[in-house]
C-alpha atoms as a PDB file:
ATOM      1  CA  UNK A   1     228.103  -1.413  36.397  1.00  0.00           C
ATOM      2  CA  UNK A   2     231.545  -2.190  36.039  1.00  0.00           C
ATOM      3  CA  UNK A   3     233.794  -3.100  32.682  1.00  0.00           C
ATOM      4  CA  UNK A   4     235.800  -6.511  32.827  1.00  0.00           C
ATOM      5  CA  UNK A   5     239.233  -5.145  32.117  1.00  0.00           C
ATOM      6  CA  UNK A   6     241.314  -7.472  30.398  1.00  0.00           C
ATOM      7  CA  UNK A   7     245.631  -7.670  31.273  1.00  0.00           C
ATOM      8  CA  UNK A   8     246.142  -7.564  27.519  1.00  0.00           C
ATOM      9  CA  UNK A   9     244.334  -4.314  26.652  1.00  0.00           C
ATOM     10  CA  UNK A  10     244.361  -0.614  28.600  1.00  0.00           C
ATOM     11  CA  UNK A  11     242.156   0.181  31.315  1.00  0.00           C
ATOM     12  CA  UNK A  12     239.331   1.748  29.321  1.00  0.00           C
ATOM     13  CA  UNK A  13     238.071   4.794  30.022  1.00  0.00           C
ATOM     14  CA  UNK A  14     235.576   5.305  33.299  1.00  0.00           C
ATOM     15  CA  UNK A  15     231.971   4.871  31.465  1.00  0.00           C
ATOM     16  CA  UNK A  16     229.599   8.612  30.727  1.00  0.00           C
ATOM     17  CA  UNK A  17     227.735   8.935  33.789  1.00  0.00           C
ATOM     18  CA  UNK A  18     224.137   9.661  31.253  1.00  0.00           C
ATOM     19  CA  UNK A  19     222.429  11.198  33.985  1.00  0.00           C
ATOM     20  CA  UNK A  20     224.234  14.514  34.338  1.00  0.00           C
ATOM     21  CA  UNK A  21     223.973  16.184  31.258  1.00  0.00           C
ATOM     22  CA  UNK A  22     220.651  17.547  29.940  1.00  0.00           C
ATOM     23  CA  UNK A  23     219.405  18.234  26.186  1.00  0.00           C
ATOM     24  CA  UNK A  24     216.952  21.323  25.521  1.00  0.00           C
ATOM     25  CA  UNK A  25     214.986  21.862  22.397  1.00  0.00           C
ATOM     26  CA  UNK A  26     213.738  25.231  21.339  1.00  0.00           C
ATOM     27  CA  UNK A  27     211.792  26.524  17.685  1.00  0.00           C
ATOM     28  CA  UNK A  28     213.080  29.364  15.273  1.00  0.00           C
ATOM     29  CA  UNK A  29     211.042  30.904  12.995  1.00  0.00           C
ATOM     30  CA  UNK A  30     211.751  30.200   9.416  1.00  0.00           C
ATOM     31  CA  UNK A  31     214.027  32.644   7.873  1.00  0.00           C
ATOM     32  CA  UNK A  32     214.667  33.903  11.461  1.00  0.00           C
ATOM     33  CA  UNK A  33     218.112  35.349  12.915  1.00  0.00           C
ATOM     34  CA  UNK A  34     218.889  32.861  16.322  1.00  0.00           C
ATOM     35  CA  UNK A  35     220.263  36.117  17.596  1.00  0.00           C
ATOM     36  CA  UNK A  36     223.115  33.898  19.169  1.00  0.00           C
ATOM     37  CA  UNK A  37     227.036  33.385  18.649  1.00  0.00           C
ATOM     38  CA  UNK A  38     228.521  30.177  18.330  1.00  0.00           C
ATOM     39  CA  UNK A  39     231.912  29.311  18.212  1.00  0.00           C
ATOM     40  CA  UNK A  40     233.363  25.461  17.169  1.00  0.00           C
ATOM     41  CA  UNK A  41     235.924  24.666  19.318  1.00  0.00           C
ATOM     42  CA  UNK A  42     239.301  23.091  18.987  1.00  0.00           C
ATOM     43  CA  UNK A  43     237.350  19.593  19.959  1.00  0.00           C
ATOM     44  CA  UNK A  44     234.528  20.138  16.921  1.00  0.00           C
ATOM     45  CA  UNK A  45     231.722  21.482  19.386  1.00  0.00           C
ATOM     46  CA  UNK A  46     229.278  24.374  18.710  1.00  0.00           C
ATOM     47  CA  UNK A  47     229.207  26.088  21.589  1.00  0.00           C
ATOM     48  CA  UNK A  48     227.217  28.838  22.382  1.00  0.00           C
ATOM     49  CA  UNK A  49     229.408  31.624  23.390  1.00  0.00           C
ATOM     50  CA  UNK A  50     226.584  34.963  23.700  1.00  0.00           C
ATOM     51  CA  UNK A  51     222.862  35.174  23.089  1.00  0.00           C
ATOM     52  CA  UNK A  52     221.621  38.797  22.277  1.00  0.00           C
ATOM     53  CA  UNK A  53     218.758  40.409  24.143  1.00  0.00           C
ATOM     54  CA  UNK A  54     215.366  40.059  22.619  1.00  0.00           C
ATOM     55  CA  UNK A  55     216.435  37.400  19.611  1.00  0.00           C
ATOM     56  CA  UNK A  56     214.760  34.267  19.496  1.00  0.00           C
ATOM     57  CA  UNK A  57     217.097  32.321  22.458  1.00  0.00           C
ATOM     58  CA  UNK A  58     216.630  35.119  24.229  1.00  0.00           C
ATOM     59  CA  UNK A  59     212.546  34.936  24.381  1.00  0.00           C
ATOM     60  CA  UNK A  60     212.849  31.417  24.184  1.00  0.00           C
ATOM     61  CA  UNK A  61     214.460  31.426  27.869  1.00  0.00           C
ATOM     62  CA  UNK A  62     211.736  33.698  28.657  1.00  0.00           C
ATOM     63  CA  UNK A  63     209.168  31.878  28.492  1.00  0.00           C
ATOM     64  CA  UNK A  64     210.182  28.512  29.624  1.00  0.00           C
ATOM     65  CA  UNK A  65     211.427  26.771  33.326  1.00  0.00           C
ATOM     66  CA  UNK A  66     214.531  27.183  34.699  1.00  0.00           C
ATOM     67  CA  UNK A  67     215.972  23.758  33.683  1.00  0.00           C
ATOM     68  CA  UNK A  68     215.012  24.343  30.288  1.00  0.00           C
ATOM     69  CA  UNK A  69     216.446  27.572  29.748  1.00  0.00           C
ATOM     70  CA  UNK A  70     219.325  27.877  27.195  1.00  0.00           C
ATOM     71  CA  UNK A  71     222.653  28.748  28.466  1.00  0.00           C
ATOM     72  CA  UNK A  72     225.854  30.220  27.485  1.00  0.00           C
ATOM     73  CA  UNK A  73     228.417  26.965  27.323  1.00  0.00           C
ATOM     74  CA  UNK A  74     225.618  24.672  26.108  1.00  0.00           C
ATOM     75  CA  UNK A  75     226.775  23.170  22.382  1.00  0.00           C
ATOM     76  CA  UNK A  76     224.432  22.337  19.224  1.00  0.00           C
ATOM     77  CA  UNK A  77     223.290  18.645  19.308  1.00  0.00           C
ATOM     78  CA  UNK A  78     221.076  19.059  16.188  1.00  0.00           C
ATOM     79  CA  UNK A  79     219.315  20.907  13.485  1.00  0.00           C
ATOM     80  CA  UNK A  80     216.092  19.437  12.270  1.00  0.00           C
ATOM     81  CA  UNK A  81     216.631  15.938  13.996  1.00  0.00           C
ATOM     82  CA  UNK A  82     219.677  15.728  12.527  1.00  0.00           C
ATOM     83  CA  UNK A  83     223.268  15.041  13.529  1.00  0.00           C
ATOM     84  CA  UNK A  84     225.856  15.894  10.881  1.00  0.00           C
ATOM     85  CA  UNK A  85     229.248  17.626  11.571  1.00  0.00           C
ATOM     86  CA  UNK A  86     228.941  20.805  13.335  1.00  0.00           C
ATOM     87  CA  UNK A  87     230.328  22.682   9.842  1.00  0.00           C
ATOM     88  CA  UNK A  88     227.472  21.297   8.028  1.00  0.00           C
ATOM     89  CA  UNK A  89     224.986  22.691  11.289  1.00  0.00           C
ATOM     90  CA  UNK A  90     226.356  25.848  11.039  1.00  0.00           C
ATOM     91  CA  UNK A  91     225.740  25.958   7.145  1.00  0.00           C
ATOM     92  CA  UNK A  92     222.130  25.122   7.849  1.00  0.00           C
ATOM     93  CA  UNK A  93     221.963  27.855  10.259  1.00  0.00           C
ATOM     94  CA  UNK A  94     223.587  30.459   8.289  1.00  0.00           C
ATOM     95  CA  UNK A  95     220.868  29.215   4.922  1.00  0.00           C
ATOM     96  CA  UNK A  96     217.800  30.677   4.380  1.00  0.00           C
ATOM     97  CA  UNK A  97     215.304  28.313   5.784  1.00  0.00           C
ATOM     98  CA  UNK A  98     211.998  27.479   4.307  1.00  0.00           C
ATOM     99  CA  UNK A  99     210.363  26.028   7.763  1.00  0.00           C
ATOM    100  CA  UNK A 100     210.435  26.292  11.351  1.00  0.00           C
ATOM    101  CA  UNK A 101     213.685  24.947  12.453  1.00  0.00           C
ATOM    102  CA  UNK A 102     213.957  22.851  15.437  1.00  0.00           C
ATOM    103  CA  UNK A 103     217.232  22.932  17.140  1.00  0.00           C
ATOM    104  CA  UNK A 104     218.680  20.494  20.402  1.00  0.00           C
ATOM    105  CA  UNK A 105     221.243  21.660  22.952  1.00  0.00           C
ATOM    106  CA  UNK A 106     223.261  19.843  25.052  1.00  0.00           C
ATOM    107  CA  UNK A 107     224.221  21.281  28.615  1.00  0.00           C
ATOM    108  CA  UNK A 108     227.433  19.405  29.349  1.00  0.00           C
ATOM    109  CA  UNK A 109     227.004  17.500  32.571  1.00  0.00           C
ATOM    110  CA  UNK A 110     229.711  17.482  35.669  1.00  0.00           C
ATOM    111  CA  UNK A 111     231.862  14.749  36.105  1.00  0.00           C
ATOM    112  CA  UNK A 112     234.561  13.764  38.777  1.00  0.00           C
ATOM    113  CA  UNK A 113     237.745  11.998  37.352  1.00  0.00           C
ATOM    114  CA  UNK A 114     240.433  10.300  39.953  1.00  0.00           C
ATOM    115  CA  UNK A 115     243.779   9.937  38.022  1.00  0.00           C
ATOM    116  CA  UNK A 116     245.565   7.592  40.530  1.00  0.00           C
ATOM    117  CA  UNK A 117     249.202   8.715  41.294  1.00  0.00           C
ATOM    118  CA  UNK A 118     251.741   7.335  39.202  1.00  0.00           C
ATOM    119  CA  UNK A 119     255.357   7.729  37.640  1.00  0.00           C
ATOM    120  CA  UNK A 120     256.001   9.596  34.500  1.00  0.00           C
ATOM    121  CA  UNK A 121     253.735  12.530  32.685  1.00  0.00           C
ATOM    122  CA  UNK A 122     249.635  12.610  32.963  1.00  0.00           C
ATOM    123  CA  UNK A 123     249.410  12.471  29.085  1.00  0.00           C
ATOM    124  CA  UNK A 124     247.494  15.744  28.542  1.00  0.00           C
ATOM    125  CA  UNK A 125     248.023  18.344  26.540  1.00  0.00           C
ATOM    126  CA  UNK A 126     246.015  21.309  27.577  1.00  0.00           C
ATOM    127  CA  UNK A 127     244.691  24.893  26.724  1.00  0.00           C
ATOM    128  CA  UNK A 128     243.888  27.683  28.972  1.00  0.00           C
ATOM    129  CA  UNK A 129     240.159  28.765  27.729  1.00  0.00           C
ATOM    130  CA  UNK A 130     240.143  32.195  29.779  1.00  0.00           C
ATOM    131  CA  UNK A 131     238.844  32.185  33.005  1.00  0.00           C
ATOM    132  CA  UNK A 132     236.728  29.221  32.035  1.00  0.00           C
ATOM    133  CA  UNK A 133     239.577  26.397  33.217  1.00  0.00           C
ATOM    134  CA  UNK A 134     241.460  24.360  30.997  1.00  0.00           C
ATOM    135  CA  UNK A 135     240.510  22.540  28.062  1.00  0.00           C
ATOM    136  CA  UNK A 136     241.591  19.083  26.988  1.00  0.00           C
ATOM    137  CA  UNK A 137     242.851  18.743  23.563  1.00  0.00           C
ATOM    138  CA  UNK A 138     245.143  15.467  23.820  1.00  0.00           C
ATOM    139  CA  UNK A 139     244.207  12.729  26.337  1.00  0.00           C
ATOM    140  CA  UNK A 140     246.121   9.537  26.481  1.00  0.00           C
ATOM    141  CA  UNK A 141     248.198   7.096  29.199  1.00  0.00           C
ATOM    142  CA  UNK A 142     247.193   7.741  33.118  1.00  0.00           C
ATOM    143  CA  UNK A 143     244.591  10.471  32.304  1.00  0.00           C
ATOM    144  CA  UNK A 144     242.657   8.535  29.452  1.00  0.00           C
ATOM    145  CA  UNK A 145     243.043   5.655  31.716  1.00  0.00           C
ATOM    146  CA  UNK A 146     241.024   7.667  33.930  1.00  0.00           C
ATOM    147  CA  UNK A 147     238.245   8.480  32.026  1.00  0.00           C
ATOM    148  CA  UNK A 148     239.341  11.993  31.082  1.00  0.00           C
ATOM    149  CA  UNK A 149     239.045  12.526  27.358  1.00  0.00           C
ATOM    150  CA  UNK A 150     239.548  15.504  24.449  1.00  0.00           C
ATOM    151  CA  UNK A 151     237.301  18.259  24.623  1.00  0.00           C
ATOM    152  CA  UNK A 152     236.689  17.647  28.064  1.00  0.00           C
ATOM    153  CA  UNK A 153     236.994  21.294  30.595  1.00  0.00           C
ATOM    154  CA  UNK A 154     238.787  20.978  33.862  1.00  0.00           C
ATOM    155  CA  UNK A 155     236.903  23.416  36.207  1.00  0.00           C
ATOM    156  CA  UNK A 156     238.821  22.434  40.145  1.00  0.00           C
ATOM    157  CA  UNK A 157     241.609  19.859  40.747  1.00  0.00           C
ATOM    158  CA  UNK A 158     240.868  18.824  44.373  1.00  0.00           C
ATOM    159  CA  UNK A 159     238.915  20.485  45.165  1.00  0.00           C
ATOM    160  CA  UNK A 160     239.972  23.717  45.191  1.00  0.00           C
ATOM    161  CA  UNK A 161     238.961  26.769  42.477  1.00  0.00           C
ATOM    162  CA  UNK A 162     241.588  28.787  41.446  1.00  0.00           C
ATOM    163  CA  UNK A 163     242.920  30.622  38.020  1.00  0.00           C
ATOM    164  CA  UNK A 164     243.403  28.153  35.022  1.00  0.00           C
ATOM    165  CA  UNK A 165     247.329  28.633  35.687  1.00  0.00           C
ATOM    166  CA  UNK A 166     247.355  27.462  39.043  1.00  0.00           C
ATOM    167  CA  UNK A 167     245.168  24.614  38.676  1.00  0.00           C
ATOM    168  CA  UNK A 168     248.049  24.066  35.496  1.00  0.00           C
ATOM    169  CA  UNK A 169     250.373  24.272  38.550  1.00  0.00           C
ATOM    170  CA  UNK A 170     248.750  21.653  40.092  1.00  0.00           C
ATOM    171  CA  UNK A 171     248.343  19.120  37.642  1.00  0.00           C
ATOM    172  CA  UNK A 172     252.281  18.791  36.716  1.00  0.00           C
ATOM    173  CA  UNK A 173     252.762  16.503  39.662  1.00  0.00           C
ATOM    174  CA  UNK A 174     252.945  12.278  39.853  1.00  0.00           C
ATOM    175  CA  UNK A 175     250.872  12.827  43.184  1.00  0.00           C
ATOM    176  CA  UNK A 176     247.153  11.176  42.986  1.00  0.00           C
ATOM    177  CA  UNK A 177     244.447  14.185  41.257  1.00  0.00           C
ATOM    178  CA  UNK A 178     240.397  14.327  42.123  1.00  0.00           C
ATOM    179  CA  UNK A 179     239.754  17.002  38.955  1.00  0.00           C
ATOM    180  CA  UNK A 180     235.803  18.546  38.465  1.00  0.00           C
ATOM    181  CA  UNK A 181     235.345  18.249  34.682  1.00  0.00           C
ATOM    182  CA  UNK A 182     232.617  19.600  32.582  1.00  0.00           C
ATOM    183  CA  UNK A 183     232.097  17.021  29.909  1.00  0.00           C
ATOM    184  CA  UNK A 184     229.473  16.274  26.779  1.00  0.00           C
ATOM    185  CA  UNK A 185     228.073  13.231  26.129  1.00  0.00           C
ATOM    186  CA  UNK A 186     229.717  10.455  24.448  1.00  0.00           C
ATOM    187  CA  UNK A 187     226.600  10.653  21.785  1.00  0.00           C
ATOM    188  CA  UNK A 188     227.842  14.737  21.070  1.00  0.00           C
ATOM    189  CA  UNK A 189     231.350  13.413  20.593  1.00  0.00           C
ATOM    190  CA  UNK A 190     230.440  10.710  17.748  1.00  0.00           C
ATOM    191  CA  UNK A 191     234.418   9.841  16.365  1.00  0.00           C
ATOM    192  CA  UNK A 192     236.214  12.862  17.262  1.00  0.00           C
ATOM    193  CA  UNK A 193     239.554  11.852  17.979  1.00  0.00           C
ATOM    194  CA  UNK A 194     242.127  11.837  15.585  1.00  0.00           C
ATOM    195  CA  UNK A 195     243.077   9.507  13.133  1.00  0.00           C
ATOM    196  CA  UNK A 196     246.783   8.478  12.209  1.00  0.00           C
ATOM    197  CA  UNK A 197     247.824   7.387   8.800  1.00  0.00           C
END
């Protein structure tokens, strides 16, 4: 499916490819530790940064297939059914809890995003996340064009692995760029850019 682009507005972004990412649901006991870290990112995702060795995630994964299995990287999609703003998750998490409490993860999915060679700068501003890659925090002109948006992860640009800082290298060139980008789905973002007043 394609977008009609009109000459009056921006190219929109490229549309979420829904088949790549993957949502896993797992049970805590009530008043039960999730024996997990999470930490909310610069882009407002909970992301799940360690799970400890016999906690709940941990027998969770256990016990269930491959594909299901809960991974470092994955983010919280909901508590209880319910999507509010990753603060208010964590406060439910943190709470004693009366019931069972059924939580949803979202594995972000792999996309590939062509930004097409052009004059002036990409429009990024990015952060080095460790040995991770590097983390979009401000998308606009060519690369939102493109399809690449805030809280997005560049993992390869063309190709080709490297450190975060060279693939920075890389990316500071008008040339044409093929980047590998580990993304969530537009559902997990909800209205996460910000606002001007």
């Amino acid at each position: 499916l394609q977008r009609v682009r009109t000459l009056s507005r921006m190219p929109e972004p490229t549309p979420w490819p829904q088949a790549s990412f993957r949502r896993k649901r797992v049970r805590i006991d009530k008043n039960t530790s999730l024996g997990a870290r999470l930490q909310l990112t610069d882009s407002g995702f909970l992301v799940l940064v360690q799970i400890r060795p016999g906690k709940p995630l941990d027998l969770h994964n256990s016990r269930c297939s491959p594909e299901d299995r809960i991974k470092e990287g994955d983010a919280l999609f909901t508590v209880n059914g319910q999507r509010t703003s990753s603060a208010d998750m964590l406060k439910l998490l943190k709470g004693s809890r009366a019931g069972d409490t059924w939580l949803v993860f979202e594995e972000p999915g792999v996309r590939t995003i062509n930004i097409p060679e052009g004059e002036g700068k990409l429009g990024l501003s990015l952060l080095v996340t460790g040995k991770k890659g590097l983390r979009v925090v401000r998308s606009d002109g060519r690369a939102q064009a493109a399809g690449l948006r805030r809280g997005d992860l560049i993992i390869s640009v063309d190709g080709q692995g490297g450190s975060p800082e060279e693939e920075l290298e890389k990316m500071t060139s008008s040339r044409h760029l093929e980047l590998s980008v580990l993304s969530f789905s537009d559902e997990m973002r909800g209205s996460e850019e910000p606002v001007e007043v």
